[in-house]
PDB file of N, CA and C in Angstrom:
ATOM      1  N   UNK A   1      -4.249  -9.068 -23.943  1.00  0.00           N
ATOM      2  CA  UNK A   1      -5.338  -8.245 -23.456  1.00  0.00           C
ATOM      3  C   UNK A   1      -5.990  -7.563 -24.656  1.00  0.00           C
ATOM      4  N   UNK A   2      -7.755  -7.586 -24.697  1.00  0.00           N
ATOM      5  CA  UNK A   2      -8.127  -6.930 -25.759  1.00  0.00           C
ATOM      6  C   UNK A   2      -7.734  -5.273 -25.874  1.00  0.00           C
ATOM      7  N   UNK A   3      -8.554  -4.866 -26.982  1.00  0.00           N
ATOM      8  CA  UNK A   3      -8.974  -3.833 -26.678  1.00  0.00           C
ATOM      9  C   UNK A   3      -9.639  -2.479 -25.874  1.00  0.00           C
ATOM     10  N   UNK A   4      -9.228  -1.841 -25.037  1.00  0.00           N
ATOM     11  CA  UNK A   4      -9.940  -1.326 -23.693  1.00  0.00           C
ATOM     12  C   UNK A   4     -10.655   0.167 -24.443  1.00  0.00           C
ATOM     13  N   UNK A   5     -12.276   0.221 -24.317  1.00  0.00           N
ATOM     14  CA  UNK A   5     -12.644   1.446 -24.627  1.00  0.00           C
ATOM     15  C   UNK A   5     -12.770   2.133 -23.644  1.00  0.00           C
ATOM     16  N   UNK A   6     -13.119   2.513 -22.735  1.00  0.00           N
ATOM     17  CA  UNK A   6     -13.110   2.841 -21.427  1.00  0.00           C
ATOM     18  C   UNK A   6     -11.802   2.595 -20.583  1.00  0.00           C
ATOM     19  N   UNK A   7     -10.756   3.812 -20.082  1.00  0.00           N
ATOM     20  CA  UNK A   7      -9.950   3.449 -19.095  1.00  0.00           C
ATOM     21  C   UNK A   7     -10.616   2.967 -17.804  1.00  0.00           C
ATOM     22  N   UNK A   8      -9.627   2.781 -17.655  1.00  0.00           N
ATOM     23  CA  UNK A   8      -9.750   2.485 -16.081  1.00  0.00           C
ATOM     24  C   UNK A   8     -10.365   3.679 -14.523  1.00  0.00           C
ATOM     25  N   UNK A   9      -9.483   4.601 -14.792  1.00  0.00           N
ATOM     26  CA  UNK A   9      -9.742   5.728 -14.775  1.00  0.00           C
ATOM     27  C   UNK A   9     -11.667   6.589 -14.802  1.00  0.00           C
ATOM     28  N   UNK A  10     -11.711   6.334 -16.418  1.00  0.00           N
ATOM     29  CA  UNK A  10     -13.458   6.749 -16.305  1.00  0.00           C
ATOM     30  C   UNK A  10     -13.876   5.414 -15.781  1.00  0.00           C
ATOM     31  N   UNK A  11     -13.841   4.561 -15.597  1.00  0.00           N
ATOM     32  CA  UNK A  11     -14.841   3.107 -14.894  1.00  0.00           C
ATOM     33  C   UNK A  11     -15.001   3.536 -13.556  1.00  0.00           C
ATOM     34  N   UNK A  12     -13.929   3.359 -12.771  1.00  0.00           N
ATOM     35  CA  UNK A  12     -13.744   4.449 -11.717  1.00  0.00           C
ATOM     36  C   UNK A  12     -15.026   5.492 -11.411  1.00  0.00           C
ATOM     37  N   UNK A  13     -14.660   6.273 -12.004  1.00  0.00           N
ATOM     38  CA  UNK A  13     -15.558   7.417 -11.775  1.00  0.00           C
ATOM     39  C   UNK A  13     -17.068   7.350 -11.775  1.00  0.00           C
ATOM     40  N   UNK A  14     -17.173   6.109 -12.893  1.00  0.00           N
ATOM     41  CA  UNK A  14     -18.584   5.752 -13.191  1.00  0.00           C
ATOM     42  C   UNK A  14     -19.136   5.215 -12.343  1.00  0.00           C
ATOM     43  N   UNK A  15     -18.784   4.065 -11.347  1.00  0.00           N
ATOM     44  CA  UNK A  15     -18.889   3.263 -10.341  1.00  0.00           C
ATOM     45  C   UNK A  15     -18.912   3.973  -9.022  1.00  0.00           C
ATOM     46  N   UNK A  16     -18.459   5.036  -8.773  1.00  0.00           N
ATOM     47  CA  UNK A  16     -18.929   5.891  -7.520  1.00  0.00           C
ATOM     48  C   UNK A  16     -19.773   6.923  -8.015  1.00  0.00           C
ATOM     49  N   UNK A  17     -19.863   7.033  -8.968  1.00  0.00           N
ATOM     50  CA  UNK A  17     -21.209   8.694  -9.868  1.00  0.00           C
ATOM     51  C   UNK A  17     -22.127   7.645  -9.444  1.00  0.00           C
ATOM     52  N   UNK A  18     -22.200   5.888 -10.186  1.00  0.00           N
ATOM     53  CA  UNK A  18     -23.437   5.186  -9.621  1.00  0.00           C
ATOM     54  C   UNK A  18     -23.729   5.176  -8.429  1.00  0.00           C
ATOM     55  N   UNK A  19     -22.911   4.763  -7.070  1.00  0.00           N
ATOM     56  CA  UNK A  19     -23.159   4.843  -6.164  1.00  0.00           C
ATOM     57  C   UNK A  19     -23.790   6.071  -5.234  1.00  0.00           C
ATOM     58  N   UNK A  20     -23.862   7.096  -6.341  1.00  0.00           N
ATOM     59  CA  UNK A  20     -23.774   8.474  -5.258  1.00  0.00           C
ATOM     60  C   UNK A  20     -22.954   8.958  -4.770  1.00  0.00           C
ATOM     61  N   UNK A  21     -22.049   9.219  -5.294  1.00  0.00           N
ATOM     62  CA  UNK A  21     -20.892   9.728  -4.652  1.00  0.00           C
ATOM     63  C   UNK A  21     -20.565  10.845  -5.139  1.00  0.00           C
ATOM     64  N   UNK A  22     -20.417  11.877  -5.091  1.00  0.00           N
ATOM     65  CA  UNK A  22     -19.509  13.297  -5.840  1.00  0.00           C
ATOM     66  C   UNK A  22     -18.297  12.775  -6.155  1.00  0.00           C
ATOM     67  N   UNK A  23     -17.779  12.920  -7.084  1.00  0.00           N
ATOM     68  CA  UNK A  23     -16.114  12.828  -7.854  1.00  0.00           C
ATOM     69  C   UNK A  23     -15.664  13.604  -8.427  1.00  0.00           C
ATOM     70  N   UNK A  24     -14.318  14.237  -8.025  1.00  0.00           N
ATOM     71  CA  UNK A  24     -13.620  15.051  -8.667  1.00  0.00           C
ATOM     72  C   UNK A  24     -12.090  14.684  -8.717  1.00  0.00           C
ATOM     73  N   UNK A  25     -11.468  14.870  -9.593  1.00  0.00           N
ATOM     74  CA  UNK A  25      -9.958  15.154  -9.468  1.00  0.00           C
ATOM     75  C   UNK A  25      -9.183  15.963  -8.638  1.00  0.00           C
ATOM     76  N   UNK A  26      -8.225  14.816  -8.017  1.00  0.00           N
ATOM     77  CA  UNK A  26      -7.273  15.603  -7.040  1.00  0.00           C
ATOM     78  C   UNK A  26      -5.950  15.312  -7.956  1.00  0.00           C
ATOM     79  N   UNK A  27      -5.260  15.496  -8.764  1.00  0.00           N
ATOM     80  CA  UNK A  27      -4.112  15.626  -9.289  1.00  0.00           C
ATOM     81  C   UNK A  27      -3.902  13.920  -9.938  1.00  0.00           C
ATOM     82  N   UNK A  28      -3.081  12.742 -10.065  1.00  0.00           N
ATOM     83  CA  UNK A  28      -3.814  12.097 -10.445  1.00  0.00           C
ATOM     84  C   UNK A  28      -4.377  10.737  -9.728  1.00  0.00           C
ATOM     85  N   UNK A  29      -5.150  11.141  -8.572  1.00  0.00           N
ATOM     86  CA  UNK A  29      -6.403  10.407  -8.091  1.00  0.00           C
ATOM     87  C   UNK A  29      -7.845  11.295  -8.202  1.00  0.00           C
ATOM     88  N   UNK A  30      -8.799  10.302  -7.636  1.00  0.00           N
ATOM     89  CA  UNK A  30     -10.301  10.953  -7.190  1.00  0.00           C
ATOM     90  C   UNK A  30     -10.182  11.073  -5.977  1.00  0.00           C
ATOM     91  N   UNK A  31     -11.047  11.753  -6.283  1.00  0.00           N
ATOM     92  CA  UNK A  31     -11.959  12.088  -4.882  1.00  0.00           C
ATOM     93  C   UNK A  31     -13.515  11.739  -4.674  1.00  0.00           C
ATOM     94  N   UNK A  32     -14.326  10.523  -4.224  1.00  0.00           N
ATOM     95  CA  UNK A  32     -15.047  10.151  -3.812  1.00  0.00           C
ATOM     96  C   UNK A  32     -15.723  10.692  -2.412  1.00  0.00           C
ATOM     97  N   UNK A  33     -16.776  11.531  -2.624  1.00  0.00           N
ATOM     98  CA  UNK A  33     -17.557  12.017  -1.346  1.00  0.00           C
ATOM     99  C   UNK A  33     -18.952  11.948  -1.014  1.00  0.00           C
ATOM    100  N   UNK A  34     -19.664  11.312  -0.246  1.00  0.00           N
ATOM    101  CA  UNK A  34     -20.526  11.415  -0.366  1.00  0.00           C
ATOM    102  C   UNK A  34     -21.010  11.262   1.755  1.00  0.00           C
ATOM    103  N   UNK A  35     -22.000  12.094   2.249  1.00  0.00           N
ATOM    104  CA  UNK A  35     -22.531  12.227   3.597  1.00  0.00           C
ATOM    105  C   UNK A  35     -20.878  12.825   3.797  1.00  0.00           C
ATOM    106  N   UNK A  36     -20.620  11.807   5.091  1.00  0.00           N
ATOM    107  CA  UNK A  36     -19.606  12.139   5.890  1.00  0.00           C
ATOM    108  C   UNK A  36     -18.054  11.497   5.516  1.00  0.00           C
ATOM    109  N   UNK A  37     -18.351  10.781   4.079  1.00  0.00           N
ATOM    110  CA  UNK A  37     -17.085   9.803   3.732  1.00  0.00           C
ATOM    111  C   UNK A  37     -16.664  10.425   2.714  1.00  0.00           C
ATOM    112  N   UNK A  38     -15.246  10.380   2.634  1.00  0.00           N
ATOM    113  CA  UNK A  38     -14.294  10.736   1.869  1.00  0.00           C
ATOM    114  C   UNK A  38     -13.241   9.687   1.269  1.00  0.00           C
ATOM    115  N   UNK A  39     -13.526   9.007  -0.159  1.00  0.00           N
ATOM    116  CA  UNK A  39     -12.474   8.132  -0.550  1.00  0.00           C
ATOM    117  C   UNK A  39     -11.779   8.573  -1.618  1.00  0.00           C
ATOM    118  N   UNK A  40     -10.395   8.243  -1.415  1.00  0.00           N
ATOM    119  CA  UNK A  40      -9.187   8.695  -1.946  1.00  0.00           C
ATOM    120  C   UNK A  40      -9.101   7.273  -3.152  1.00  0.00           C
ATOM    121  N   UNK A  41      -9.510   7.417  -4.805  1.00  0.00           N
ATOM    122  CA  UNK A  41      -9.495   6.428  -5.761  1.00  0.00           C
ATOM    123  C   UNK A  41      -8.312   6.469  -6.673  1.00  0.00           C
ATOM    124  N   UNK A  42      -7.933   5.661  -6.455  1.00  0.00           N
ATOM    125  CA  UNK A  42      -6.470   5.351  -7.097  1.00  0.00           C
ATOM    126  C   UNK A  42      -6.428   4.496  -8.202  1.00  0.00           C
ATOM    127  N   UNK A  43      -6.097   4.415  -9.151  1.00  0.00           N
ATOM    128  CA  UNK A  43      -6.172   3.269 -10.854  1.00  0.00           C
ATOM    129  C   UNK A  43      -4.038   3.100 -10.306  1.00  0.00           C
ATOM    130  N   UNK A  44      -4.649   1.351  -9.911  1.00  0.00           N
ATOM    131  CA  UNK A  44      -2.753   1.338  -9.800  1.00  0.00           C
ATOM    132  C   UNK A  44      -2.705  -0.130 -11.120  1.00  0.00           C
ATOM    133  N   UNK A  45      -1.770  -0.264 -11.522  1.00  0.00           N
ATOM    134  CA  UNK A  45      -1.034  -1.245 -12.266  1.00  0.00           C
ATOM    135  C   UNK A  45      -0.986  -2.412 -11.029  1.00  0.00           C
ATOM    136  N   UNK A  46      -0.421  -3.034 -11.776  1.00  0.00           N
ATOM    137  CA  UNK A  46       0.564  -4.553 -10.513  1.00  0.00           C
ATOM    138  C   UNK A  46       1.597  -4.441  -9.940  1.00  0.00           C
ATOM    139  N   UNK A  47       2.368  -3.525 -10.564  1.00  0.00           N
ATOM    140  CA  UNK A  47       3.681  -3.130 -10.183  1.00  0.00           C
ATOM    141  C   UNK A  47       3.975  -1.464  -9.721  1.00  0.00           C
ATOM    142  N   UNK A  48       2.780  -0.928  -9.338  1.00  0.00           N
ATOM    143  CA  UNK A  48       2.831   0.667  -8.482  1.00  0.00           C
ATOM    144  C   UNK A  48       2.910   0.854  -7.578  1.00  0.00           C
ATOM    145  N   UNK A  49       3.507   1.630  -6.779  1.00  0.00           N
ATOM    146  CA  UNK A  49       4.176   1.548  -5.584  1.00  0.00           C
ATOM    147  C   UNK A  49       2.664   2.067  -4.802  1.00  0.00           C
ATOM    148  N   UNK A  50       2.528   1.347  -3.742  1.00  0.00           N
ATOM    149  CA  UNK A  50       1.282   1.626  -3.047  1.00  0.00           C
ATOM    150  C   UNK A  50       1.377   2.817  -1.970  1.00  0.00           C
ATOM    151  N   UNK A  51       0.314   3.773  -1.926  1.00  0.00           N
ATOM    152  CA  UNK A  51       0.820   4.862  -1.563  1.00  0.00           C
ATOM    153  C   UNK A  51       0.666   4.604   0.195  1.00  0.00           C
ATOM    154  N   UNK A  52       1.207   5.216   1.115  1.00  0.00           N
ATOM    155  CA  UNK A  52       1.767   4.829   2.267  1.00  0.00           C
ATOM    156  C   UNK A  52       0.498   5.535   3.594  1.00  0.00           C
ATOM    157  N   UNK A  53      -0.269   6.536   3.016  1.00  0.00           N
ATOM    158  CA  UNK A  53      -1.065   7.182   3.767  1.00  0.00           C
ATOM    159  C   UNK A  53      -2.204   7.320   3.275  1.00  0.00           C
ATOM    160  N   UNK A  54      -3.528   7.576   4.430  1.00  0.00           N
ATOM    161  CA  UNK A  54      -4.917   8.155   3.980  1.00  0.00           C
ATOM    162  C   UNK A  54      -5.874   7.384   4.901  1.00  0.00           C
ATOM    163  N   UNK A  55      -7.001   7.815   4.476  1.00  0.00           N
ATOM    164  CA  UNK A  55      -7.902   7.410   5.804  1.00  0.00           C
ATOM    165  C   UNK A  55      -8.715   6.092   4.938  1.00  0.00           C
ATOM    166  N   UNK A  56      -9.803   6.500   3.905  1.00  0.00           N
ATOM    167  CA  UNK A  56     -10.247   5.452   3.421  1.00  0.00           C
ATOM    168  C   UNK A  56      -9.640   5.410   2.103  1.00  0.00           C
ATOM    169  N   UNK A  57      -9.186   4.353   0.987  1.00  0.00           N
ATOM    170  CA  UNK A  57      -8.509   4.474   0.016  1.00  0.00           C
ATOM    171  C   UNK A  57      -9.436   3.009  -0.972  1.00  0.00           C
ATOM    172  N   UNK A  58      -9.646   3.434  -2.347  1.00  0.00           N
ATOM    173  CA  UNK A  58      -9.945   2.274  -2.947  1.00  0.00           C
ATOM    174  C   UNK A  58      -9.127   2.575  -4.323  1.00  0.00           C
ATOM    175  N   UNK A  59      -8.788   1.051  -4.367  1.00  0.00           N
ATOM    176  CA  UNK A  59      -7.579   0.671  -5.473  1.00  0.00           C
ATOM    177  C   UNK A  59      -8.366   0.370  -7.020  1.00  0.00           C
ATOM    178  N   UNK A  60      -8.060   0.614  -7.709  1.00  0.00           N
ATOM    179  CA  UNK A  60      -8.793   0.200  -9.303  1.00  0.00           C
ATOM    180  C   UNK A  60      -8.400  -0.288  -9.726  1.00  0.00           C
ATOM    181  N   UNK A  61      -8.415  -1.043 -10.215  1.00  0.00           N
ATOM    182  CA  UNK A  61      -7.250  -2.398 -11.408  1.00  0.00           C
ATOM    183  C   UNK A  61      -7.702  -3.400 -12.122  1.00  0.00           C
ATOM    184  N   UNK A  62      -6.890  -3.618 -12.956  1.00  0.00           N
ATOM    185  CA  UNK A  62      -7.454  -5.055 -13.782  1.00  0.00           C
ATOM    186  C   UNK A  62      -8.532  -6.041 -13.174  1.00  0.00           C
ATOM    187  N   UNK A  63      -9.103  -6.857 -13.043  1.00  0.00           N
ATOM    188  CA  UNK A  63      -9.862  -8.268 -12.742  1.00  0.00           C
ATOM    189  C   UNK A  63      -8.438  -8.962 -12.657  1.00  0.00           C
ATOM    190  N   UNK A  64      -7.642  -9.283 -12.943  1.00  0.00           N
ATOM    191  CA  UNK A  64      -6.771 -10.022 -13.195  1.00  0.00           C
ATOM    192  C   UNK A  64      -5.485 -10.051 -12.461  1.00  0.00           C
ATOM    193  N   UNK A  65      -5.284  -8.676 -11.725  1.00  0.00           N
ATOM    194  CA  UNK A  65      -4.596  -7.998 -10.690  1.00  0.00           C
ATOM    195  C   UNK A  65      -5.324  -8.135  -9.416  1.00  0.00           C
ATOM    196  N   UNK A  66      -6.240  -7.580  -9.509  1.00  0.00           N
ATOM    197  CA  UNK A  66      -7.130  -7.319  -7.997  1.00  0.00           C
ATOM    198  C   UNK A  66      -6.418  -8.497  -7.001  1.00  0.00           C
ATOM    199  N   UNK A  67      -6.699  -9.503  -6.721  1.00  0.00           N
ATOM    200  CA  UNK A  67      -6.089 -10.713  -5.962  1.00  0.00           C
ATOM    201  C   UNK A  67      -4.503 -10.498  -5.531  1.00  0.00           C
ATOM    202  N   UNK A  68      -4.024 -10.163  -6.514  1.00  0.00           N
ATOM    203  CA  UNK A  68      -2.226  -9.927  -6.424  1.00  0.00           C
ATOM    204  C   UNK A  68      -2.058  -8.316  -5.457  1.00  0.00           C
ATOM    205  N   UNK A  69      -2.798  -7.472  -6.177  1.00  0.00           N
ATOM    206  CA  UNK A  69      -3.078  -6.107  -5.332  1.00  0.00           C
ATOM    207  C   UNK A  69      -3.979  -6.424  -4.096  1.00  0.00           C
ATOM    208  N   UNK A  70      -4.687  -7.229  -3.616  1.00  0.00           N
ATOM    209  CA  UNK A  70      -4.881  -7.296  -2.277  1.00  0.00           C
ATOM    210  C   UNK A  70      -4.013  -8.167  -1.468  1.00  0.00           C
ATOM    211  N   UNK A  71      -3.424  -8.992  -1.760  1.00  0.00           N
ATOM    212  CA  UNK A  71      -2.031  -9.510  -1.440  1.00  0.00           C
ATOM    213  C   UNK A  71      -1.320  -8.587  -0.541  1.00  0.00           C
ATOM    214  N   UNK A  72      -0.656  -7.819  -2.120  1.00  0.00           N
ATOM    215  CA  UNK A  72       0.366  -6.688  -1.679  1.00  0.00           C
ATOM    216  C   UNK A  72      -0.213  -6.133  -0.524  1.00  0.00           C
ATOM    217  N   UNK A  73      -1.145  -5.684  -0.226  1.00  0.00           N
ATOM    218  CA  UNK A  73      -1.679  -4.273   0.492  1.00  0.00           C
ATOM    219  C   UNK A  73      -1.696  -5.076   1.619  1.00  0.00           C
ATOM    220  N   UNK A  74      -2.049  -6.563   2.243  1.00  0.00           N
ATOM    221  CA  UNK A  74      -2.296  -7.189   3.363  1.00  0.00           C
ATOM    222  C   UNK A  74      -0.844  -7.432   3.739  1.00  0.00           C
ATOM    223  N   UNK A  75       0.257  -7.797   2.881  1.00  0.00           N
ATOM    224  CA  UNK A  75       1.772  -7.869   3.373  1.00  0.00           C
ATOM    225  C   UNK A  75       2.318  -6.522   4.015  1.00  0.00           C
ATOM    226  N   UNK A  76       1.998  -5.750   3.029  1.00  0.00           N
ATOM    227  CA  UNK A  76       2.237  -4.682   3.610  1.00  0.00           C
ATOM    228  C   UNK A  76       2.128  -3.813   4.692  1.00  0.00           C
ATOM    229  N   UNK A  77       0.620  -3.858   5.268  1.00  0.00           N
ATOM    230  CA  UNK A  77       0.065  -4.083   6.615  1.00  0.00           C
ATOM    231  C   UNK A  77      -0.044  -2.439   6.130  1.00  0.00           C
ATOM    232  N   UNK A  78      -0.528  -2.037   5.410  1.00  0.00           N
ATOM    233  CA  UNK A  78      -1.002  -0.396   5.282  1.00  0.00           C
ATOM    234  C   UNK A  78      -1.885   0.524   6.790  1.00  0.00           C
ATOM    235  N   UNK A  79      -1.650   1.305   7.074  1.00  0.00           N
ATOM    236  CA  UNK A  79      -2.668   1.945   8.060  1.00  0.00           C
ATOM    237  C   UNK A  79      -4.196   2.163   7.782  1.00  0.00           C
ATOM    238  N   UNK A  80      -4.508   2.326   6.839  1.00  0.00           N
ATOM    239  CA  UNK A  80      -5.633   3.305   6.609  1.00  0.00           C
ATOM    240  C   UNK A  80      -6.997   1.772   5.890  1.00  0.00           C
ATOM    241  N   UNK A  81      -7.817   2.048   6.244  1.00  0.00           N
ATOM    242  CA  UNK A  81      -8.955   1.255   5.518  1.00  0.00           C
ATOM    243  C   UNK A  81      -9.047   0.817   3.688  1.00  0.00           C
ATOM    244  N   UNK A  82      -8.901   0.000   3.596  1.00  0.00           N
ATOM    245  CA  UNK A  82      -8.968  -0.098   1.869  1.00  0.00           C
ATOM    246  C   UNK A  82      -9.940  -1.143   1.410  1.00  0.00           C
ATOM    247  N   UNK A  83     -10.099  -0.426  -0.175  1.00  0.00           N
ATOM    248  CA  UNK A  83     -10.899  -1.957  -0.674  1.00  0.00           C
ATOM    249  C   UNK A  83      -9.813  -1.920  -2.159  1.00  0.00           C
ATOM    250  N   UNK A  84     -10.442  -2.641  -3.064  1.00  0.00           N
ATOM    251  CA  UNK A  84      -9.237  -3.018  -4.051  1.00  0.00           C
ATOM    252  C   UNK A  84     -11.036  -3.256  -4.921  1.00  0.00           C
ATOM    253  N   UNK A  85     -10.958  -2.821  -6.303  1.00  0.00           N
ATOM    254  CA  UNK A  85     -11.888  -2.979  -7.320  1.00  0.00           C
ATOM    255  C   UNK A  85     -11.254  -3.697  -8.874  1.00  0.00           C
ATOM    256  N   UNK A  86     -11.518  -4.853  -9.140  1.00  0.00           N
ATOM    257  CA  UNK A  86     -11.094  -5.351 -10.411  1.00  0.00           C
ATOM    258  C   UNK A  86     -11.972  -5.259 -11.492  1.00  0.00           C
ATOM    259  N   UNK A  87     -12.226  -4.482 -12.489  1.00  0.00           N
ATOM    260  CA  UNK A  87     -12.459  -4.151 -13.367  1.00  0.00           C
ATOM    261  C   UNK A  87     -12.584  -5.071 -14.501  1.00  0.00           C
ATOM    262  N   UNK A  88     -13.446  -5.650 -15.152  1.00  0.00           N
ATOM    263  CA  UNK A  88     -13.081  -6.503 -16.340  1.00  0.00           C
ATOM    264  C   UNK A  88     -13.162  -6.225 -17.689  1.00  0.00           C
ATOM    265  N   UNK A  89     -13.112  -6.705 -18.395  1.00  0.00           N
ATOM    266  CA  UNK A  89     -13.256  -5.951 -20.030  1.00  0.00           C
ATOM    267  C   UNK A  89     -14.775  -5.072 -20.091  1.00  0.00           C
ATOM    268  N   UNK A  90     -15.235  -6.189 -19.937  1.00  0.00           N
ATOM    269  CA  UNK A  90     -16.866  -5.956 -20.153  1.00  0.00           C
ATOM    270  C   UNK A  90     -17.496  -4.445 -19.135  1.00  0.00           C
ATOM    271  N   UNK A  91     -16.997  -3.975 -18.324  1.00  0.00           N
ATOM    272  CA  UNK A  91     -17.704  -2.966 -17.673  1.00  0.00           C
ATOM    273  C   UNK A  91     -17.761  -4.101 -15.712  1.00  0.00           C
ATOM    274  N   UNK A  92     -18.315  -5.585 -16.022  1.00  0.00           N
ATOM    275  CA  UNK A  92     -18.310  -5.705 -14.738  1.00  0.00           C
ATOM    276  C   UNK A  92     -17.307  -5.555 -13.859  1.00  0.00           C
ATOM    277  N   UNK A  93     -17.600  -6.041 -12.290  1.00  0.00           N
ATOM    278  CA  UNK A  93     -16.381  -5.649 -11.421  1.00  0.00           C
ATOM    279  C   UNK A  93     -16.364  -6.430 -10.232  1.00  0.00           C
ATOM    280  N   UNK A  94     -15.592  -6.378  -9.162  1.00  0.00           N
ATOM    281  CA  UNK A  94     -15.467  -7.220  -8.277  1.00  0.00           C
ATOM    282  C   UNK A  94     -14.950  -6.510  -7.311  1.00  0.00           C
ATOM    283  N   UNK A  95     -15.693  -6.130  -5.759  1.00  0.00           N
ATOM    284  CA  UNK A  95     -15.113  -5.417  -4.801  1.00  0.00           C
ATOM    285  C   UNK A  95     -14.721  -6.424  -4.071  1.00  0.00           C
ATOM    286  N   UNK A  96     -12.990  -6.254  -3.685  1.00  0.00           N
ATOM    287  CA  UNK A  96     -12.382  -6.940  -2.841  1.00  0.00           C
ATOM    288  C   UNK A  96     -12.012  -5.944  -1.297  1.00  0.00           C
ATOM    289  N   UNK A  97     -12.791  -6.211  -0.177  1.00  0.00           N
ATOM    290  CA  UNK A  97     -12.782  -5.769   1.006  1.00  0.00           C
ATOM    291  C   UNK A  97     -12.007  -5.685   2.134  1.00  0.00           C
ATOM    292  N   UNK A  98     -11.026  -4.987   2.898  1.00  0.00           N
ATOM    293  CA  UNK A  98     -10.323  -5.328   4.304  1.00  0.00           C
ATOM    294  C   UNK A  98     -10.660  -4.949   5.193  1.00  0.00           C
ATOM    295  N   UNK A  99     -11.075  -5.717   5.990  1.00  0.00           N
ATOM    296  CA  UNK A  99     -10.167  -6.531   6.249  1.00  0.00           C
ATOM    297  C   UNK A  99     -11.052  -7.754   5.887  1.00  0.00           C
ATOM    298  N   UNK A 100     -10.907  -9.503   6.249  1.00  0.00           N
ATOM    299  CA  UNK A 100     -11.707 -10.417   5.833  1.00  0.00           C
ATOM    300  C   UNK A 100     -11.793 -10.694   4.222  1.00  0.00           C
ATOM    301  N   UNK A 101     -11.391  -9.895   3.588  1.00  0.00           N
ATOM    302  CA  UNK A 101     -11.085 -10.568   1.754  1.00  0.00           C
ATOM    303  C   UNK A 101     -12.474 -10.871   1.361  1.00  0.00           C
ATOM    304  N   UNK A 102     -13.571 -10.543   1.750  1.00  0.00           N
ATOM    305  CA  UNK A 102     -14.756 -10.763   1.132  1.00  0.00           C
ATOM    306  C   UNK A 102     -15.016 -10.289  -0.113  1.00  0.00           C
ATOM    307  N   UNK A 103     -15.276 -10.713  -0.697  1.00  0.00           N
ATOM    308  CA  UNK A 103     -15.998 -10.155  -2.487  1.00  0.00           C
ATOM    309  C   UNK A 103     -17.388 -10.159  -2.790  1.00  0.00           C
ATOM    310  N   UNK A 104     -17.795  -9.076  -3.841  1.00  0.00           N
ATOM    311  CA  UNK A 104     -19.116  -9.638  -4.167  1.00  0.00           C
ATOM    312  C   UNK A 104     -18.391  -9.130  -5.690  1.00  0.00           C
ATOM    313  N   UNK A 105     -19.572  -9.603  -6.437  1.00  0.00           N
ATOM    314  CA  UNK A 105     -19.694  -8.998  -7.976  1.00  0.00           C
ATOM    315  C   UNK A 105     -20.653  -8.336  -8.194  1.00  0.00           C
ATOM    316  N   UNK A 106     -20.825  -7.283  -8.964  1.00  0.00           N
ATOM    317  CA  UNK A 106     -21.930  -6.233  -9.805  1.00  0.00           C
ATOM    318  C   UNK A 106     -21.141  -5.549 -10.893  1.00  0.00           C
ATOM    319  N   UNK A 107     -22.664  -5.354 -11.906  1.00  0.00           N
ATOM    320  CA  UNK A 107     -22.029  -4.669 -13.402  1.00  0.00           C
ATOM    321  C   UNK A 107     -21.956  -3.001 -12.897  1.00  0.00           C
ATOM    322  N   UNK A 108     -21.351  -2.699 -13.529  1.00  0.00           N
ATOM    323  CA  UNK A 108     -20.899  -1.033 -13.628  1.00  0.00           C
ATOM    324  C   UNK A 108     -21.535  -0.462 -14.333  1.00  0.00           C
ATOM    325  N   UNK A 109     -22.702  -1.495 -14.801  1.00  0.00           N
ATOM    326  CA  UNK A 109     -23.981  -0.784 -16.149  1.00  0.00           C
ATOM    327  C   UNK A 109     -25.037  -0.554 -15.364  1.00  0.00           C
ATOM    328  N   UNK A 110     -25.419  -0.736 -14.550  1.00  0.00           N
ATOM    329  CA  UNK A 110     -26.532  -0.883 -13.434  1.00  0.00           C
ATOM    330  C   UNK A 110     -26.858   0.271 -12.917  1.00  0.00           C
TER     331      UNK A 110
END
């Protein structure tokens, strides 16, 4: 893996500030708000234990993970609404959706 200038973490943040969203830190996740929605943003590894509760939740991770982390989360049969975001070197990204596994792609420079 190259060099990463940007965590994961600020990409995150950048990608819902684009969308319109208010973001703040809740200890170490976000908080994504914007109208009447509230998403709980999480930066997990491949191997982090997926957290067990929440209403809407989106996952942050590698490009390279994302697929393996929506896996996990569909075996798992989680309660709460999720999407899963893969991140690539470059700034672009890939929203992976549940239910139905749909994807699209867009840059995070946009």
């Amino acid at each position: 893996m190259g060099a990463v200038t940007t965590s994961l973490d600020e990409q995150a943040r950048s990608i819902f500030d684009d969308l319109g969203y208010t973001v703040s830190r809740t200890g170490t996740e976000l908080r994504a708000e914007r109208d009447w929605r509230v998403v709980t943003v999480t930066v997990l590894d491949s191997q982090d234990p997926i957290p067990e509760g929440g209403d809407l939740r989106c996952f942050v991770t590698r490009t390279d993970d994302a697929t393996h982390l929506s896996r996990r989360l569909n075996r798992q049969d989680v309660s709460y609404d999720w999407a899963v975001i893969g991140i690539t070197e470059d700034g672009d990204y890939e929203v992976v959706r549940h239910p139905g596994d749909t994807a699209m792609s867009a840059d995070a420079n946009t």
